[in-house]
C-alpha atoms as a PDB file:
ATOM      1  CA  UNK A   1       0.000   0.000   0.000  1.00  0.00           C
ATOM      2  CA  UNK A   2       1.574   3.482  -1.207  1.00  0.00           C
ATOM      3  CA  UNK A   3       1.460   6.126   2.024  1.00  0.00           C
ATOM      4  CA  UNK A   4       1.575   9.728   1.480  1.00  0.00           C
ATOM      5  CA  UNK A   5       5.360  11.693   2.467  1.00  0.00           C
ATOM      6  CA  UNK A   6       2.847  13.480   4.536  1.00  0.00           C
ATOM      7  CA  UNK A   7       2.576  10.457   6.973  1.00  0.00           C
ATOM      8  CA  UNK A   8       6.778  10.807   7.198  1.00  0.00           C
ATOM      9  CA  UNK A   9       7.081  13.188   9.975  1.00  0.00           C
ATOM     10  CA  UNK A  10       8.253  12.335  13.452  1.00  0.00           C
ATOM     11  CA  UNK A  11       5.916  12.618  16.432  1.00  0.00           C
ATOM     12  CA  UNK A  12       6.842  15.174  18.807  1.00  0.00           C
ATOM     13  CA  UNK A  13       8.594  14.000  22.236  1.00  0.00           C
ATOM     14  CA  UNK A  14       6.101  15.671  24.943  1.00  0.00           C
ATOM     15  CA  UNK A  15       3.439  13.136  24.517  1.00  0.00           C
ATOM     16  CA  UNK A  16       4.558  10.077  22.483  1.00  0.00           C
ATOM     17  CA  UNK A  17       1.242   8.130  22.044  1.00  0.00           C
ATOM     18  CA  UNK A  18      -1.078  11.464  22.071  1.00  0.00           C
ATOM     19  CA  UNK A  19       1.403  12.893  19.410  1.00  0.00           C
ATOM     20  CA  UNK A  20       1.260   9.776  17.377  1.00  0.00           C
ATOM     21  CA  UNK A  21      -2.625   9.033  17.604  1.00  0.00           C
ATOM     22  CA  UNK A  22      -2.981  13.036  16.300  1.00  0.00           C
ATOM     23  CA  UNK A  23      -0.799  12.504  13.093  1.00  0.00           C
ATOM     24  CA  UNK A  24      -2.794   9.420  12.021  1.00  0.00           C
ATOM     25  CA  UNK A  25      -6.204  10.949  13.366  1.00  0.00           C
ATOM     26  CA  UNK A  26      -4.973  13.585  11.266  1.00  0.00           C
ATOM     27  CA  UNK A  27      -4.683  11.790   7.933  1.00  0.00           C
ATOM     28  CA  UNK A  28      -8.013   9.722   8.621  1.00  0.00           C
ATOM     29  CA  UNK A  29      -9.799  13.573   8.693  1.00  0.00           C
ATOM     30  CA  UNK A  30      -7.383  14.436   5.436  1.00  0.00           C
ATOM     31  CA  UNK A  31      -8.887  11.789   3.643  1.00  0.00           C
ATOM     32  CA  UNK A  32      -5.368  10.106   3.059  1.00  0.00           C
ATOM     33  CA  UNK A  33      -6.846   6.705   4.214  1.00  0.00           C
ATOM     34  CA  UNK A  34     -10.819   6.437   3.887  1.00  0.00           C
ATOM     35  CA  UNK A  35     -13.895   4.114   5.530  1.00  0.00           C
ATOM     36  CA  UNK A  36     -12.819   0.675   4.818  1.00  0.00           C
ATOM     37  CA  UNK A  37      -9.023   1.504   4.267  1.00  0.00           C
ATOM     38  CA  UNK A  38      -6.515  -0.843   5.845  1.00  0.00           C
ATOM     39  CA  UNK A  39      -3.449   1.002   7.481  1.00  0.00           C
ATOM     40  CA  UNK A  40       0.163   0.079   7.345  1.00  0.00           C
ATOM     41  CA  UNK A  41       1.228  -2.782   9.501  1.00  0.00           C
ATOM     42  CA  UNK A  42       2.714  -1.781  12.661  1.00  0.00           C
ATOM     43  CA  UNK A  43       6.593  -1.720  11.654  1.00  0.00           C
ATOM     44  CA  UNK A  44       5.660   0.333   8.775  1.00  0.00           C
ATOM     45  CA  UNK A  45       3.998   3.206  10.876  1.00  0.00           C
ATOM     46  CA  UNK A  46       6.278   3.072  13.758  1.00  0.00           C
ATOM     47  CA  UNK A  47       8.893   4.002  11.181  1.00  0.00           C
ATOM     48  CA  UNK A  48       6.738   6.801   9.376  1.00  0.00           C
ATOM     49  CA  UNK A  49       5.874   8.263  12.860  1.00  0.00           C
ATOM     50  CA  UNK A  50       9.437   7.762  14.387  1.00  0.00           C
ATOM     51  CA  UNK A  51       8.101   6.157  17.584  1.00  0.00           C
ATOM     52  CA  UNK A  52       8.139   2.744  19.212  1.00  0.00           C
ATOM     53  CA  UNK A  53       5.854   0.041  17.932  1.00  0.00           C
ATOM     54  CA  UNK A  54       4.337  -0.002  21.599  1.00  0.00           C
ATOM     55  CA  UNK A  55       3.393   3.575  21.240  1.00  0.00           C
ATOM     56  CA  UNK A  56       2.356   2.714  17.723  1.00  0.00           C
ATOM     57  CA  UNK A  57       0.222   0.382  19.124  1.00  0.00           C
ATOM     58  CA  UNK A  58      -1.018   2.444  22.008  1.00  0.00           C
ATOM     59  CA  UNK A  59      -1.764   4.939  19.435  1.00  0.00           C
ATOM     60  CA  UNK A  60      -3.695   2.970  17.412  1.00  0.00           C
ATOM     61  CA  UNK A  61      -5.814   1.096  20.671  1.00  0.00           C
ATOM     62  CA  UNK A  62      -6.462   4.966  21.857  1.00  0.00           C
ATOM     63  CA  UNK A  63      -8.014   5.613  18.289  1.00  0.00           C
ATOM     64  CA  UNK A  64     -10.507   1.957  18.044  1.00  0.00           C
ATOM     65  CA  UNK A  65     -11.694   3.371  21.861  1.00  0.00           C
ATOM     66  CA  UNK A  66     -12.673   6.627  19.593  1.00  0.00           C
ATOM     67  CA  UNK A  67     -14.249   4.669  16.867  1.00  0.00           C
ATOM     68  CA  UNK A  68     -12.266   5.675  14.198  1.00  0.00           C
ATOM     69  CA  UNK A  69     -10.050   2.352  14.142  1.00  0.00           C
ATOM     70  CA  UNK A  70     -11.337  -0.944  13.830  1.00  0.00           C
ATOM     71  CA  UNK A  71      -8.841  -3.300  14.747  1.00  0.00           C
ATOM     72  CA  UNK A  72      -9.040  -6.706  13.153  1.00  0.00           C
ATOM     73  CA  UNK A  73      -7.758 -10.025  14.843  1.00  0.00           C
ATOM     74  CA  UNK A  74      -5.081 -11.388  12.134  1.00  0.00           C
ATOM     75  CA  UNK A  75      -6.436  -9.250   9.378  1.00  0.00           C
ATOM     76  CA  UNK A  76      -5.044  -6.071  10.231  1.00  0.00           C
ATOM     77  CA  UNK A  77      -6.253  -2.242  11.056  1.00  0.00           C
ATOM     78  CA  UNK A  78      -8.990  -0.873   8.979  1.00  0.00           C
ATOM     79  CA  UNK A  79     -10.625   2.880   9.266  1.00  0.00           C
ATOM     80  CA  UNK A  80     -14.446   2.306  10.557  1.00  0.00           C
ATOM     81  CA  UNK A  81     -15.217   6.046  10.835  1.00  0.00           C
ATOM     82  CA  UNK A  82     -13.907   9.659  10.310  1.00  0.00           C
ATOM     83  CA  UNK A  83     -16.114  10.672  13.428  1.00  0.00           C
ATOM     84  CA  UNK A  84     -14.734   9.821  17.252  1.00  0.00           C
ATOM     85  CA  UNK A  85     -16.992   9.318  20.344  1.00  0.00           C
ATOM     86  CA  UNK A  86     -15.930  12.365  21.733  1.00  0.00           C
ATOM     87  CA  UNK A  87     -18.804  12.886  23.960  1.00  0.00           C
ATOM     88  CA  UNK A  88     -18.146   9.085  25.835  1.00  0.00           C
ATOM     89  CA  UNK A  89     -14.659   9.712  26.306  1.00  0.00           C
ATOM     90  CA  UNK A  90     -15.027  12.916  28.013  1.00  0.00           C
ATOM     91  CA  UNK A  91     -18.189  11.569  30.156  1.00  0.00           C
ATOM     92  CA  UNK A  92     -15.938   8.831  31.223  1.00  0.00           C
ATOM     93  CA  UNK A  93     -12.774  10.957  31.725  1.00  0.00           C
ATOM     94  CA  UNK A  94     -15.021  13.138  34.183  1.00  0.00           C
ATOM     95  CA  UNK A  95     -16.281  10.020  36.420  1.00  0.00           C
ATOM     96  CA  UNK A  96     -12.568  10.042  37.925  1.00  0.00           C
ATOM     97  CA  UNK A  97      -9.715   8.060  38.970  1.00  0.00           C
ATOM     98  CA  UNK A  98     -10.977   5.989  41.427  1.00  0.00           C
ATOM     99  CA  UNK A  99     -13.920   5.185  39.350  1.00  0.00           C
ATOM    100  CA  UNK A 100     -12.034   4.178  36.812  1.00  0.00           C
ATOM    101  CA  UNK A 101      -9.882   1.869  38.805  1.00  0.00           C
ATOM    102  CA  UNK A 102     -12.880   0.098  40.296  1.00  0.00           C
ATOM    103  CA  UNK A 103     -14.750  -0.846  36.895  1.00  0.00           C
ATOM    104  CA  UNK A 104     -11.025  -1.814  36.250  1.00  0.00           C
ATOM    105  CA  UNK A 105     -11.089  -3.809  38.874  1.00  0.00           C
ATOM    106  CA  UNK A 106     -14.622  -5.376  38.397  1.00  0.00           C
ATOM    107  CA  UNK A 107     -13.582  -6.519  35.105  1.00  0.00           C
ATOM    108  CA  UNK A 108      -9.971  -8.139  35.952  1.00  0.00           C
ATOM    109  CA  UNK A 109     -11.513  -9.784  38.883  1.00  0.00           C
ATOM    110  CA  UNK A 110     -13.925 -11.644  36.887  1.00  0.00           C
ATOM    111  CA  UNK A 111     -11.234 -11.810  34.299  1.00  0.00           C
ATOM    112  CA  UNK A 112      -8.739 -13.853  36.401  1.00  0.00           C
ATOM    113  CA  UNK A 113     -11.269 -15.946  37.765  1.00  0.00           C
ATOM    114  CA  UNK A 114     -11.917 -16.959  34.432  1.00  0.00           C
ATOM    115  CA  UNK A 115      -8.397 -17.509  33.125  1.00  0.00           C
ATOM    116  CA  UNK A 116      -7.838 -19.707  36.219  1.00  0.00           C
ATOM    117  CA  UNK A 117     -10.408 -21.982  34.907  1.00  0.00           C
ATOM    118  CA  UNK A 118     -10.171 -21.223  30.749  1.00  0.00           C
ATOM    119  CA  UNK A 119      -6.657 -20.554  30.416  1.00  0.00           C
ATOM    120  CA  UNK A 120      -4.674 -22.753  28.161  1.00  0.00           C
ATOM    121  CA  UNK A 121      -0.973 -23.739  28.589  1.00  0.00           C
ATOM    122  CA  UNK A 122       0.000 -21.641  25.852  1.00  0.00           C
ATOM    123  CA  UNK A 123      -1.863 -18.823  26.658  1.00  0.00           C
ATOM    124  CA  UNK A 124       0.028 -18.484  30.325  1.00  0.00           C
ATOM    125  CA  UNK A 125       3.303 -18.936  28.468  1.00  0.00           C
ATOM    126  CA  UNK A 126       2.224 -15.814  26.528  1.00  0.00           C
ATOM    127  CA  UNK A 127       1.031 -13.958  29.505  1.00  0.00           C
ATOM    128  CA  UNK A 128       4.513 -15.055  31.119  1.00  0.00           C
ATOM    129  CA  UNK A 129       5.978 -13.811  28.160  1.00  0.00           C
ATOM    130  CA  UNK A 130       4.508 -10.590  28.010  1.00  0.00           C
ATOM    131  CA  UNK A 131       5.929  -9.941  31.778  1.00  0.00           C
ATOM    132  CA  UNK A 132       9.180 -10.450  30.618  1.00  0.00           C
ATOM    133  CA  UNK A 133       9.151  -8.221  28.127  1.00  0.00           C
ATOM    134  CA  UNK A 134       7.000  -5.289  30.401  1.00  0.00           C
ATOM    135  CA  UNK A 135      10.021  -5.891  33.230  1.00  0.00           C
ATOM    136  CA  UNK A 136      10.968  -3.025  35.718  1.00  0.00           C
ATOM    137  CA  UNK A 137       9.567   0.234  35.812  1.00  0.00           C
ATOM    138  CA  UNK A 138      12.966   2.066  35.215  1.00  0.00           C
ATOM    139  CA  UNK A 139      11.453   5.535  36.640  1.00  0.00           C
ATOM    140  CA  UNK A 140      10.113   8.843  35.382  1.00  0.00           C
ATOM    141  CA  UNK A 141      13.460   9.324  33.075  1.00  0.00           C
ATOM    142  CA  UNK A 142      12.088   5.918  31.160  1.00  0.00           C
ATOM    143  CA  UNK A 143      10.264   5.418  28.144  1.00  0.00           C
ATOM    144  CA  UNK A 144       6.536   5.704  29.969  1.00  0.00           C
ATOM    145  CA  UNK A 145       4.916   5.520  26.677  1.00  0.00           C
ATOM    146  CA  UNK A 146       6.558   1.772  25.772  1.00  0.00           C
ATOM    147  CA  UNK A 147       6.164   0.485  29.988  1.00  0.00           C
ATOM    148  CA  UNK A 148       2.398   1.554  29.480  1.00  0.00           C
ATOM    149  CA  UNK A 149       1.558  -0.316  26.424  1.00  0.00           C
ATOM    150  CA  UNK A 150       3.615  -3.380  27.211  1.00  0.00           C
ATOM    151  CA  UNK A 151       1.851  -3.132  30.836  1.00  0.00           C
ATOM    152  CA  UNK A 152      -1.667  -2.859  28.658  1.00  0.00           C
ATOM    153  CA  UNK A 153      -0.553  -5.931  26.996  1.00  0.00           C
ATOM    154  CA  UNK A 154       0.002  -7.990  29.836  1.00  0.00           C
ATOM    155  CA  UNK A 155      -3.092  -7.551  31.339  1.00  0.00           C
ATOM    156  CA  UNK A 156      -5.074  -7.452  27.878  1.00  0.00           C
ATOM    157  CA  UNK A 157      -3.619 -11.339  27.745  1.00  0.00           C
ATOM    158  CA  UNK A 158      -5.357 -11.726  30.869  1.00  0.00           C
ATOM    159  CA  UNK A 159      -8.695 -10.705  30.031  1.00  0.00           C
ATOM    160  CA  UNK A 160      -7.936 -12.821  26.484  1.00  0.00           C
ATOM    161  CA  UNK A 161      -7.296 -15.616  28.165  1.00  0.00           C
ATOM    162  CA  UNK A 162     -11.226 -15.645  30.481  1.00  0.00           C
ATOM    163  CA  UNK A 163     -12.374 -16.869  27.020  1.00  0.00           C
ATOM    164  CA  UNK A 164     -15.555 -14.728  27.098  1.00  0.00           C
ATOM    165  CA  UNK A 165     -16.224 -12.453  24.304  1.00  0.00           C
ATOM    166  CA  UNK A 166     -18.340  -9.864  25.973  1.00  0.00           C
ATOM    167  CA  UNK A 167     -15.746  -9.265  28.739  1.00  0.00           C
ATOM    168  CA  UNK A 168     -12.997  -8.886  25.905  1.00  0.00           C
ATOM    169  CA  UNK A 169     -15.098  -6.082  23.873  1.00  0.00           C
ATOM    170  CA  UNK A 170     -15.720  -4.252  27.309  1.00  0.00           C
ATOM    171  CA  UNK A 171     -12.267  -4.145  28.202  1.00  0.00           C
ATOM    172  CA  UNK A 172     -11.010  -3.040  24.677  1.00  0.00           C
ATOM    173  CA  UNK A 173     -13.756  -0.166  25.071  1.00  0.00           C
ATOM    174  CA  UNK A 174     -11.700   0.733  27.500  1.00  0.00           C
ATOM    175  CA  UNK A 175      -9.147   0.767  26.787  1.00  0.00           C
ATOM    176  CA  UNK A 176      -7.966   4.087  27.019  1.00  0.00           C
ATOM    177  CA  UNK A 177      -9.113   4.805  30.472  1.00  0.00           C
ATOM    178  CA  UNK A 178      -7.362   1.139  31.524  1.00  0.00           C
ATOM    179  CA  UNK A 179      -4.021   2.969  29.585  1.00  0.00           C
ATOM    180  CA  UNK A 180      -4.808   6.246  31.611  1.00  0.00           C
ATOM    181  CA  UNK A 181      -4.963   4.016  34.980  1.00  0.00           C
ATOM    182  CA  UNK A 182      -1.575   2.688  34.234  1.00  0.00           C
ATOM    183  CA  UNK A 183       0.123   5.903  33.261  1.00  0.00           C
ATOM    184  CA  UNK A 184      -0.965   7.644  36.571  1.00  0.00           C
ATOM    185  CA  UNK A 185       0.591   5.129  38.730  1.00  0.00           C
ATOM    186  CA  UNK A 186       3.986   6.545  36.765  1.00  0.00           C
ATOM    187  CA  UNK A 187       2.923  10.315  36.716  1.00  0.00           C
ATOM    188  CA  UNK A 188       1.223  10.790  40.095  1.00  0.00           C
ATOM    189  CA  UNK A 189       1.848   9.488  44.015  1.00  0.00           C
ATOM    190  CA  UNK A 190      -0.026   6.347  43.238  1.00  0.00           C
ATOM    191  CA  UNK A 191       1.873   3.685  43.628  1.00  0.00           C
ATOM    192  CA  UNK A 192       2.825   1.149  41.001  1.00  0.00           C
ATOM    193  CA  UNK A 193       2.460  -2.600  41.476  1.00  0.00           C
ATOM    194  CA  UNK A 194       5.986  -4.110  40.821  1.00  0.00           C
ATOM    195  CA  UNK A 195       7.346  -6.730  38.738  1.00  0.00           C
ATOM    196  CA  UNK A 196       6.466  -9.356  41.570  1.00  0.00           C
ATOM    197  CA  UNK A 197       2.864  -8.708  41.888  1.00  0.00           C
ATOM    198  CA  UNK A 198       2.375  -8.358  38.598  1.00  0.00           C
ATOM    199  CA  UNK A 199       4.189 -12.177  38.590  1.00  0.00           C
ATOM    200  CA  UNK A 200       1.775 -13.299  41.218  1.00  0.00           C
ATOM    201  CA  UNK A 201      -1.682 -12.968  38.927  1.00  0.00           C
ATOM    202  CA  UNK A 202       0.605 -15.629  36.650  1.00  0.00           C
ATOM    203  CA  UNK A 203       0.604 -17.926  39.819  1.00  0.00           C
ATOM    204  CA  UNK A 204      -2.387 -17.272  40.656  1.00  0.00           C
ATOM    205  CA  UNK A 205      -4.096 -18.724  37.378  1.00  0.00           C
ATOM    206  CA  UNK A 206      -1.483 -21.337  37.046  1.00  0.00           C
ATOM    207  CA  UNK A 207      -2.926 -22.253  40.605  1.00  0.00           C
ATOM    208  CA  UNK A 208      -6.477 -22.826  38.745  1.00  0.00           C
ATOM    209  CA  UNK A 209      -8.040 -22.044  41.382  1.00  0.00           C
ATOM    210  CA  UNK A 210     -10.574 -18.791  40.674  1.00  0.00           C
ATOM    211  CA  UNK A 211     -10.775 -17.946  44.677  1.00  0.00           C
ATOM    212  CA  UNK A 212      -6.859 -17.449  44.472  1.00  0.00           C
ATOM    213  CA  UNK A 213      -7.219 -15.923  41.692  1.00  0.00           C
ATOM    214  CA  UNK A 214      -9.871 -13.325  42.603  1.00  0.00           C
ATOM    215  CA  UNK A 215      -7.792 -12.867  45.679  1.00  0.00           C
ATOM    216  CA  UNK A 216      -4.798 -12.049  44.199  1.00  0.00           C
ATOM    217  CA  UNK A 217      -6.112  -9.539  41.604  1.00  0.00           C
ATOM    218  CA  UNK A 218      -7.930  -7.525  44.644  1.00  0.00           C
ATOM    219  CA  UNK A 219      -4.652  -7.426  46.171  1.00  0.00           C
ATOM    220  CA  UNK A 220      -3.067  -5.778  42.813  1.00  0.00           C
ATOM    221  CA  UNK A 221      -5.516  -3.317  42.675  1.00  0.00           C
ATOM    222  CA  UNK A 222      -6.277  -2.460  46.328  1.00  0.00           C
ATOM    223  CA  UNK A 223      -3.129  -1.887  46.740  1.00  0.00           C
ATOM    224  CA  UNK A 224      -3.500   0.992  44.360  1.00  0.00           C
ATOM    225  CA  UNK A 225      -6.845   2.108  45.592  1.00  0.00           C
ATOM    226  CA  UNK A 226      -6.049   2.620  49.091  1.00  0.00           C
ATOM    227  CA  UNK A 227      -3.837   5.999  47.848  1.00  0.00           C
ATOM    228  CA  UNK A 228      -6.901   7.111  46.314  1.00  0.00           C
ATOM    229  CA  UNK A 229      -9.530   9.334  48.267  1.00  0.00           C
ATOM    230  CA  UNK A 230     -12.920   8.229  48.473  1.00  0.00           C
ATOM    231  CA  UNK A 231     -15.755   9.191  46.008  1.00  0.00           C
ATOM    232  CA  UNK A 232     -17.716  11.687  48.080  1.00  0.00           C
ATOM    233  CA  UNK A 233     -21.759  10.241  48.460  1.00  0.00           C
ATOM    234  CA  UNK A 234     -24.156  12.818  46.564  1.00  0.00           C
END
């Protein structure tokens, strides 16, 4: 597929992912690629944009939340509108942190209880897999945009793994807000579950046992929840 020179222009450094999701948004709106259209493959725009492939892909996952992405199991990413849901993205940026980190949680705990039963062999070597190549957050002088999409990743293999196609579209909904969760751990005095906790959902499903596995994930995320305030009652 021929790409416009257009396309060929580095994202800017102060927000990799944001930066990178505006040049493509930008050539969806400028008519370069059209309803139906299938995008470059991943390498191809990480080099056009000058980014990472995980920001690439963060990029791309921020866009399907929009609607102007539709993202294709083993077929590839195709342009399903040039008009985002705006208005649900700011209604749900406006609930709040916390409230986004509980519906988080909802979902991963019935996620992992899942996976502890539905999980194949293969898929946990994945997940494992995946950890390995998320590893140690390496600080605020790191590359935040890569640690947040491989983090995304990991726990996206999760939810894969429950095996229920509902839960799946849910969580890729959102998507974005699960991103934003994960980048304010970095950005913000919440604090951010290490590589060990992060190994002990993997134990926790290789246990296949969904208490322990429910357990463990409300563990992971109170652990982040108890440095949030409280959601005044109305």
């Amino acid at each position: 597929m021929l790409v416009s020179k257009e396309l060929n222009r580095p994202a800017a450094r102060v927000s990799l992912v944001d930066s990178a999701a505006e040049i493509l948004r930008e050539r969806i709106s400028g008519g370069l690629w059209k309803v139906g259209d299938k995008l470059p493959i991943e390498p191809e725009l990480a080099t056009l944009l000058g980014v990472s492939r995980g920001t690439v892909r963060a990029a791309v996952r921020s866009l399907a939340v929009a609607g102007l992405l539709d993202v294709r199991q083993g077929a590839g990413t195709f342009v399903a509108s040039t008009t985002e849901r705006s208005a649900e993205l700011k209604r749900l940026r406006r609930t709040g942190l916390r409230s986004q980190f509980e519906v988080r949680r909802a979902l991963e705990v019935e996620a992992m209880r899942l996976a502890a039963v539905r999980a194949t062999a293969r898929e946990i070597r994945q997940i494992d897999s995946l950890l390995e190549k998320r590893g140690h957050w390496l600080g605020i002088d790191s590359d935040n945009a890569r640690f947040v999409a491989d983090d995304y990743q990991f726990h996206f293999a999760i939810v894969r793994s429950a095996h229920n196609p509902a839960l799946l579209e849910t969580y890729e909904f959102l998507s974005l807000a699960v991103n934003e969760t994960i980048a304010s751990t970095l950005e913000v005095d919440i604090p951010e579950p290490d590589y060990d906790a992060h190994r002990s959902l993997i134990e926790a499903i290789e246990s296949r046992s969904p208490d322990a596995a429910e357990a463990a994930v409300r563990d992971f995320m109170d652990f982040i929840l108890a440095a949030l305030p409280e959601v005044p009652r109305q």
